[in-house]
N, C-alpha and C. Protein backbone atom coordinates (compact mmCIF):
# COMPACT_ATOMS: atom_id res chain seq x y z
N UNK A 1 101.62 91.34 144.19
CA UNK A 1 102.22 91.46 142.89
C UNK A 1 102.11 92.87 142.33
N UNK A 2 101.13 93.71 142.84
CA UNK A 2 100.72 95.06 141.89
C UNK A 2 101.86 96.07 141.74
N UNK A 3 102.97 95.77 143.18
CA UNK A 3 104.30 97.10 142.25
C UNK A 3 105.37 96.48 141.97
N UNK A 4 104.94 94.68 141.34
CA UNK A 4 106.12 94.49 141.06
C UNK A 4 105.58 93.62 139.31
N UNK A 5 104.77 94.58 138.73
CA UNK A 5 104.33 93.82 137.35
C UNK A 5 105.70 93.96 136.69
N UNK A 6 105.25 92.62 135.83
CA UNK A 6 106.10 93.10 134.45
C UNK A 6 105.42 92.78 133.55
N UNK A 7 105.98 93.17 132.24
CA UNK A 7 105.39 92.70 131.10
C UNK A 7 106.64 92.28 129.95
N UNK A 8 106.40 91.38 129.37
CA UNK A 8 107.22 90.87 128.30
C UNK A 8 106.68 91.67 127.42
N UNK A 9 106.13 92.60 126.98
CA UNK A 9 106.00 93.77 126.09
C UNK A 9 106.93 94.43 126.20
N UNK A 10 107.55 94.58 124.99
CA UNK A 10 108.25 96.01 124.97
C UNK A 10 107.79 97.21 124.54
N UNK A 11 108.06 98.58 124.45
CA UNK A 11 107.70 99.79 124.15
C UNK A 11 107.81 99.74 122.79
N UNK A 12 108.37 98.98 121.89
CA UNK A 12 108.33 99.37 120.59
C UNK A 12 106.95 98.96 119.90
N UNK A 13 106.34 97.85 120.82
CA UNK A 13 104.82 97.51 120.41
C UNK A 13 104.22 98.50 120.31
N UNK A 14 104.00 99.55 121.24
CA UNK A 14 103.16 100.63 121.46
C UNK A 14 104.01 101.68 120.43
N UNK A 15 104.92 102.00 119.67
CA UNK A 15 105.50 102.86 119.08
C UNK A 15 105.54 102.49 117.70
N UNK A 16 105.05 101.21 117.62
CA UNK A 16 104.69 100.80 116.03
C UNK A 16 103.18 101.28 115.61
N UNK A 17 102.76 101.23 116.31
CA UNK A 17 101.10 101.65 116.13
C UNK A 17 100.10 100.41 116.30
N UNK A 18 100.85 99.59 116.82
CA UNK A 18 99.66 98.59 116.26
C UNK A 18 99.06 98.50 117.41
N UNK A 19 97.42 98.39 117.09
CA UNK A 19 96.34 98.50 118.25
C UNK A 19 95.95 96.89 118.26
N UNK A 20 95.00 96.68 118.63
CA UNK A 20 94.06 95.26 118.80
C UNK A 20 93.68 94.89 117.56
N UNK A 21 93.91 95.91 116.29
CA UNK A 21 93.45 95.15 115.07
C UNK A 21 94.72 94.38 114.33
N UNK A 22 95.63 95.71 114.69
CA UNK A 22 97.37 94.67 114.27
C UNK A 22 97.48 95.70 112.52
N UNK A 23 96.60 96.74 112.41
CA UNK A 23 96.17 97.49 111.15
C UNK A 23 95.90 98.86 111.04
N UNK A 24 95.88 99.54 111.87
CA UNK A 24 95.64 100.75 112.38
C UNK A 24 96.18 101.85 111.60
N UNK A 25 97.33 101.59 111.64
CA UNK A 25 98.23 102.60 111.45
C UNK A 25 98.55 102.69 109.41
N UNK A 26 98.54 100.97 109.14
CA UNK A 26 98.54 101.48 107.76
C UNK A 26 97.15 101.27 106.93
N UNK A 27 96.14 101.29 107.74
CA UNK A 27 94.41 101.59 107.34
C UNK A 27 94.95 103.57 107.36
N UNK A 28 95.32 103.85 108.34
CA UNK A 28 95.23 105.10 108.44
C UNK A 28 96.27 105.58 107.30
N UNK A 29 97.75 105.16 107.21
CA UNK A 29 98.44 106.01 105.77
C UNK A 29 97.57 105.93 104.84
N UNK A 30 96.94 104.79 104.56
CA UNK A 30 96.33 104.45 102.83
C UNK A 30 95.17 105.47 102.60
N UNK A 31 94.33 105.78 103.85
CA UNK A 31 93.43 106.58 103.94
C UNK A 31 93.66 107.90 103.20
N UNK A 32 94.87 108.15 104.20
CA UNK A 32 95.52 109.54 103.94
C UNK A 32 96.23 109.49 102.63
N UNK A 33 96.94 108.55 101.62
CA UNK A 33 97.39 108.80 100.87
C UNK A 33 96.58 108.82 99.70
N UNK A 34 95.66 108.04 99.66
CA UNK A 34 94.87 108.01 98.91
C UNK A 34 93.72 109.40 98.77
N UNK A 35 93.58 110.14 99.72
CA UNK A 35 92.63 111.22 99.54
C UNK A 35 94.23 112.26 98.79
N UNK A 36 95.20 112.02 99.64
CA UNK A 36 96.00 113.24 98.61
C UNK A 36 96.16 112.89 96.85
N UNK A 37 96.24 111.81 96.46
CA UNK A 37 96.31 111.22 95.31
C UNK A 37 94.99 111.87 94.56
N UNK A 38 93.79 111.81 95.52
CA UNK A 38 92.31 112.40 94.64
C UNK A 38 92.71 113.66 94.33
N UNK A 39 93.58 114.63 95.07
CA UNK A 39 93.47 115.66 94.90
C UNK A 39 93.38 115.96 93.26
N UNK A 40 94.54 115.81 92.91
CA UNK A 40 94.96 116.29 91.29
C UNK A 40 94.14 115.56 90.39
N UNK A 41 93.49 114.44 90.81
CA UNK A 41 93.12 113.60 89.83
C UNK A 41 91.28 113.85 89.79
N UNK A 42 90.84 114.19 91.21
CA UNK A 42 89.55 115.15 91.00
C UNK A 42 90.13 116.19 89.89
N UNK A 43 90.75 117.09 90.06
CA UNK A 43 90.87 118.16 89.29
C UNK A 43 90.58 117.65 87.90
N UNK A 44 91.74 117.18 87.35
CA UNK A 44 91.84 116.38 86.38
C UNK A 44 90.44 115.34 85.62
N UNK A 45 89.65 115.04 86.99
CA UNK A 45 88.19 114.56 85.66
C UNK A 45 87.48 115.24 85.78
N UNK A 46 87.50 116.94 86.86
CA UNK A 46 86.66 117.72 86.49
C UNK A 46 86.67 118.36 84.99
N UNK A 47 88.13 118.83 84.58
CA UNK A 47 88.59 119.40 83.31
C UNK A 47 88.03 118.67 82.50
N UNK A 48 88.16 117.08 82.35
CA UNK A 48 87.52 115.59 81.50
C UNK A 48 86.58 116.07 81.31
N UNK A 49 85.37 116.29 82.21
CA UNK A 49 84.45 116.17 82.10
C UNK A 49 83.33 117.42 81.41
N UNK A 50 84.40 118.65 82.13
CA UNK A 50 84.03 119.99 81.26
C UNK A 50 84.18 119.97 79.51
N UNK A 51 85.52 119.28 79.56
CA UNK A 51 85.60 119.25 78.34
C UNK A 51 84.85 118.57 77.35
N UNK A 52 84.45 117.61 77.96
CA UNK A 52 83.51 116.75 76.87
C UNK A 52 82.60 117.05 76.98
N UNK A 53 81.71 117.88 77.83
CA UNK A 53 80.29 118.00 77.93
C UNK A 53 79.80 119.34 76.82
N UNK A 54 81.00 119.58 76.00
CA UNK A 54 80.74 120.56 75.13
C UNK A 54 80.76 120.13 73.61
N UNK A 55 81.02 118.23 73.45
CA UNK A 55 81.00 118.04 72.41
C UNK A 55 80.29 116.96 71.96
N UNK A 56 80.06 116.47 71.01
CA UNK A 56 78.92 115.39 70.60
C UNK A 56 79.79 114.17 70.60
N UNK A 57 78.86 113.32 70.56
CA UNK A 57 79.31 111.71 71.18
C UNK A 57 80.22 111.48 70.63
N UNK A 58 80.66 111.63 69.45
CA UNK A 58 82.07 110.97 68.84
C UNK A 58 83.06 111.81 69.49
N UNK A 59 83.08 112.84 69.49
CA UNK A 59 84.05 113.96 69.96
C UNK A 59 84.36 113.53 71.32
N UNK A 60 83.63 113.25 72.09
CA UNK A 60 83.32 113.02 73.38
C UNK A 60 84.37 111.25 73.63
N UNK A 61 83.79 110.67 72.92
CA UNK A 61 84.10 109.83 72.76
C UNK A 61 85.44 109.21 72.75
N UNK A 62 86.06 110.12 71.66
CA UNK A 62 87.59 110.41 71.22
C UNK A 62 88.15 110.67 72.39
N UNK A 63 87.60 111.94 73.21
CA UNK A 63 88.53 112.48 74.15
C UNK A 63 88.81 111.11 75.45
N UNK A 64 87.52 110.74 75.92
CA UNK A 64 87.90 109.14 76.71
C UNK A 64 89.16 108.48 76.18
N UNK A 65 89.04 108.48 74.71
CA UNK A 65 89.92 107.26 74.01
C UNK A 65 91.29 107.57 73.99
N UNK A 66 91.88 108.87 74.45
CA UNK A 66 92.76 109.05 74.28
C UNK A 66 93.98 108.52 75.39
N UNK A 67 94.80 108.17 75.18
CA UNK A 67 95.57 106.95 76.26
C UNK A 67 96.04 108.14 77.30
N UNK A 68 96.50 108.96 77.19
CA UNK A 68 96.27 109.96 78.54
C UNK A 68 95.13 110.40 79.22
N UNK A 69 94.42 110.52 78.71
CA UNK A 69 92.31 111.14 79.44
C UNK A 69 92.30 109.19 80.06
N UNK A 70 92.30 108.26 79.18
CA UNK A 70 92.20 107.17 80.14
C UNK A 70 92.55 106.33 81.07
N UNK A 71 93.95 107.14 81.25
CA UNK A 71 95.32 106.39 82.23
C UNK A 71 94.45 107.47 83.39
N UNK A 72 94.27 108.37 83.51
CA UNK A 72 93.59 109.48 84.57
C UNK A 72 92.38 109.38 85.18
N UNK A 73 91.70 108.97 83.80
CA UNK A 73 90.35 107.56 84.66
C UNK A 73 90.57 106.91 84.89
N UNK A 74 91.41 106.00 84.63
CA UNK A 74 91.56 105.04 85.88
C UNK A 74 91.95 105.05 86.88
N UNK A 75 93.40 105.64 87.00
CA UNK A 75 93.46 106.13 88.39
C UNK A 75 92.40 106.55 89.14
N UNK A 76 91.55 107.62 88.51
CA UNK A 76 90.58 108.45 89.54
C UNK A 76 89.57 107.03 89.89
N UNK A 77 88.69 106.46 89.09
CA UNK A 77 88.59 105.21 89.53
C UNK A 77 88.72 104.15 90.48
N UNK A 78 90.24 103.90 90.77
CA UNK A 78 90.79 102.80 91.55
C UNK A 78 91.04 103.19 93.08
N UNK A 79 92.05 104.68 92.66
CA UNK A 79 91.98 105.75 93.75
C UNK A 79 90.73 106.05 94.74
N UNK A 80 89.69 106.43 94.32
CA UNK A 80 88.62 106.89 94.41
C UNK A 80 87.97 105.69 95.01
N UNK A 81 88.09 104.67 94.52
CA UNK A 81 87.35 102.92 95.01
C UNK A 81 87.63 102.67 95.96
N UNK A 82 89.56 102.66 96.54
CA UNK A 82 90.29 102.54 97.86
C UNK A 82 90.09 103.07 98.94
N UNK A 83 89.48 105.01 98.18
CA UNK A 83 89.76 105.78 99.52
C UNK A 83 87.86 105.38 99.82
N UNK A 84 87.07 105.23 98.77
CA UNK A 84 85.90 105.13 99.46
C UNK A 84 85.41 103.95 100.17
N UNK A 85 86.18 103.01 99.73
CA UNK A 85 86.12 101.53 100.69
C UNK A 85 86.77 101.75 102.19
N UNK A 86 87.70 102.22 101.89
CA UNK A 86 88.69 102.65 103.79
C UNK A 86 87.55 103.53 104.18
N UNK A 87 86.95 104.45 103.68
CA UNK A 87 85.97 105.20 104.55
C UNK A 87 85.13 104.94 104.87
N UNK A 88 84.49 103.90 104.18
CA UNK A 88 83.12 103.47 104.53
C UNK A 88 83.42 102.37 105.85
N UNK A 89 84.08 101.81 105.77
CA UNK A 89 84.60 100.81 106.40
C UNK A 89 84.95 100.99 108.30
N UNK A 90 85.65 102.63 108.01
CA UNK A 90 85.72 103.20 109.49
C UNK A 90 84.11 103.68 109.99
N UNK A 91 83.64 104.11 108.66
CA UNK A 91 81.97 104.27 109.56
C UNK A 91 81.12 103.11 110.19
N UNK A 92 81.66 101.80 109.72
CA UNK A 92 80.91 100.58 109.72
C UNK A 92 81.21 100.11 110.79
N UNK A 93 83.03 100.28 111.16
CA UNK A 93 83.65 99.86 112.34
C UNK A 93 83.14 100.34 113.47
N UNK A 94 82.82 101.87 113.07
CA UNK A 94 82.78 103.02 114.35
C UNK A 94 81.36 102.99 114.95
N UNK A 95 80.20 102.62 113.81
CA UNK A 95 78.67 102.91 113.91
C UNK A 95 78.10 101.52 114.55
N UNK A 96 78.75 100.42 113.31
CA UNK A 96 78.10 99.10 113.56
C UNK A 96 78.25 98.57 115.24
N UNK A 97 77.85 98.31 115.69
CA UNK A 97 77.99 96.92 116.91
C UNK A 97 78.05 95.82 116.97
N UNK A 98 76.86 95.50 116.21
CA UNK A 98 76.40 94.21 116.00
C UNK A 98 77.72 93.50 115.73
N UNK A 99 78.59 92.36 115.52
CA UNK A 99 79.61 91.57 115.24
C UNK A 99 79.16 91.14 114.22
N UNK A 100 78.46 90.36 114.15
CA UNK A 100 77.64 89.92 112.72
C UNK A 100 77.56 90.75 111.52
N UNK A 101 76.52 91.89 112.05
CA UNK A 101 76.31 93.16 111.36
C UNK A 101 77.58 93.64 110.73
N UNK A 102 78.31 93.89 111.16
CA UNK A 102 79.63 94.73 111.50
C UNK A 102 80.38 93.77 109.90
N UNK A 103 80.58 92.64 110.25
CA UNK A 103 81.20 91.52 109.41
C UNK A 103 80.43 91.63 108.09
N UNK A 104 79.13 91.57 107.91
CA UNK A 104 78.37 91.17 106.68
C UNK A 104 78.78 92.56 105.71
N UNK A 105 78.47 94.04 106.48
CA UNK A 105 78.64 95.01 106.33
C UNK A 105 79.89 95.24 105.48
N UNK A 106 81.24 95.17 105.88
CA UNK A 106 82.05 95.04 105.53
C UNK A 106 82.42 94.26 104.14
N UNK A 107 82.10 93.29 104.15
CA UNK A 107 82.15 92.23 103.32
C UNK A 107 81.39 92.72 102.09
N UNK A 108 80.03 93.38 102.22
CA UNK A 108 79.15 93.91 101.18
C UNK A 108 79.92 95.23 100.72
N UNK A 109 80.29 95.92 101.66
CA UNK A 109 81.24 97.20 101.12
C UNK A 109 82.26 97.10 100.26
N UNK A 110 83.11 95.81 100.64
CA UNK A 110 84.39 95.52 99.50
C UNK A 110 83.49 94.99 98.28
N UNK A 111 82.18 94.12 98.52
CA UNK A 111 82.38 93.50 97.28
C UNK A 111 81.38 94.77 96.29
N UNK A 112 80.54 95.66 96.80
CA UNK A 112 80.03 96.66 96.10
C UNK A 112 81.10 97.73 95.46
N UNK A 113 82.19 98.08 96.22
CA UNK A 113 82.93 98.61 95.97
C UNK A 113 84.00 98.15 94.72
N UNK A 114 84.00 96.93 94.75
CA UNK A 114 84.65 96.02 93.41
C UNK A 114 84.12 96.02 92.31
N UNK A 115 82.96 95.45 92.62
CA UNK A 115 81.83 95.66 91.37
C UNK A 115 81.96 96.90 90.21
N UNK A 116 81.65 98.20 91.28
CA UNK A 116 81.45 99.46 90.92
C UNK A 116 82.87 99.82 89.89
N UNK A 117 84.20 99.72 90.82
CA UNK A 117 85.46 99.85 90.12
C UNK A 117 85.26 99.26 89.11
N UNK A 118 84.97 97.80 88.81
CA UNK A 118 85.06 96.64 88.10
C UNK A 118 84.63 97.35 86.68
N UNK A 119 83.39 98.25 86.90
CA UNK A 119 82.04 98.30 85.80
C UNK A 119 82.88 99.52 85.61
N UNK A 120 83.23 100.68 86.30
CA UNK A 120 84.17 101.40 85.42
C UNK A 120 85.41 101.53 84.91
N UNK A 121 86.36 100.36 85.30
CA UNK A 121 86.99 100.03 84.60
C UNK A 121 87.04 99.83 83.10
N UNK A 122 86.21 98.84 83.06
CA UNK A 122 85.81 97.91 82.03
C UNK A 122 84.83 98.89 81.27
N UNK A 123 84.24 99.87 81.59
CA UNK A 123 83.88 101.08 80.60
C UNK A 123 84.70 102.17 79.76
N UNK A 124 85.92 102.12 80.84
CA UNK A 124 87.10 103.31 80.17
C UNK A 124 88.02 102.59 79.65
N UNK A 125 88.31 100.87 79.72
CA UNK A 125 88.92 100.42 78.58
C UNK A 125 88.28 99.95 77.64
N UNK A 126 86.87 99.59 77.24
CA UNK A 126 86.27 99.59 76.41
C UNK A 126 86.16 100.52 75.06
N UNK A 127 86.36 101.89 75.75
CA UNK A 127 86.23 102.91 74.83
C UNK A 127 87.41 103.29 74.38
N UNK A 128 88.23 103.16 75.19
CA UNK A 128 90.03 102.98 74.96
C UNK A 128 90.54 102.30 73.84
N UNK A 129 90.16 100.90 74.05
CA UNK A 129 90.88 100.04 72.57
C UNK A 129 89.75 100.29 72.14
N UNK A 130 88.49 101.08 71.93
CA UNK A 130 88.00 101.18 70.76
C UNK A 130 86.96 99.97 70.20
N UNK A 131 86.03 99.28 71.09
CA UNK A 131 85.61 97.66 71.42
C UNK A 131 83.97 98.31 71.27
């Protein structure tokens, strides 16, 4: 049989990207789109953050509250939650062995990673409507 294989595969399997996970390829855009998205929006809570660290709590305060400074935290936030969950996730894939390990790991990463978003979310709309 060896020079006369075939395969009911076609080449477009292999030209879609998809590996053994069936995810590869759009684990990898989100990765990538999501670190370009940090770009401007790091910038953007560095300025936040310069800026308020020069004024007293109400002042400070105000500037969070303002519906543009808090549409930018959140993004940086959610952004920031996605790209650090996809990253952690390839170290877990790449490092872990264990199957078990590997699984629990994962599972603790999304739900720490939720949490964390969750709690700053719910801090920059807090101060937003003013609660």
């Amino acid at each position: 049989m060896g020079q006369f294989d075939f395969s009911i595969r076609t080449p477009v399997k292999g030209v879609r990207g998809l590996g053994s996970a069936k995810s590869g390829t759009g684990h990898f855009w989100q990765q990538r789109l999501t670190a370009v998205a940090l770009v401007p929006l790091v910038l953007a809570f560095i300025a936040i953050v310069i800026c308020a660290s020069g004024r007293d709590y109400e002042a400070a305060r105000a500037l969070v509250g303002h519906p543009l400074t808090s549409i930018i935290l959140l993004l940086f936030v959610v952004t920031g939650a996605i790209h650090g969950r996809l990253g952690l996730q390839v170290v877990i894939e790449d490092y872990v062995h264990h199957e078990g390990c590997k699984v629990a790991a994962v599972i603790a990463n999304t739900l720490f990673t939720a949490a964390v978003a969750i709690a700053a979310i719910f801090a920059v709309l807090k101060i937003s409507f003013g609660v």
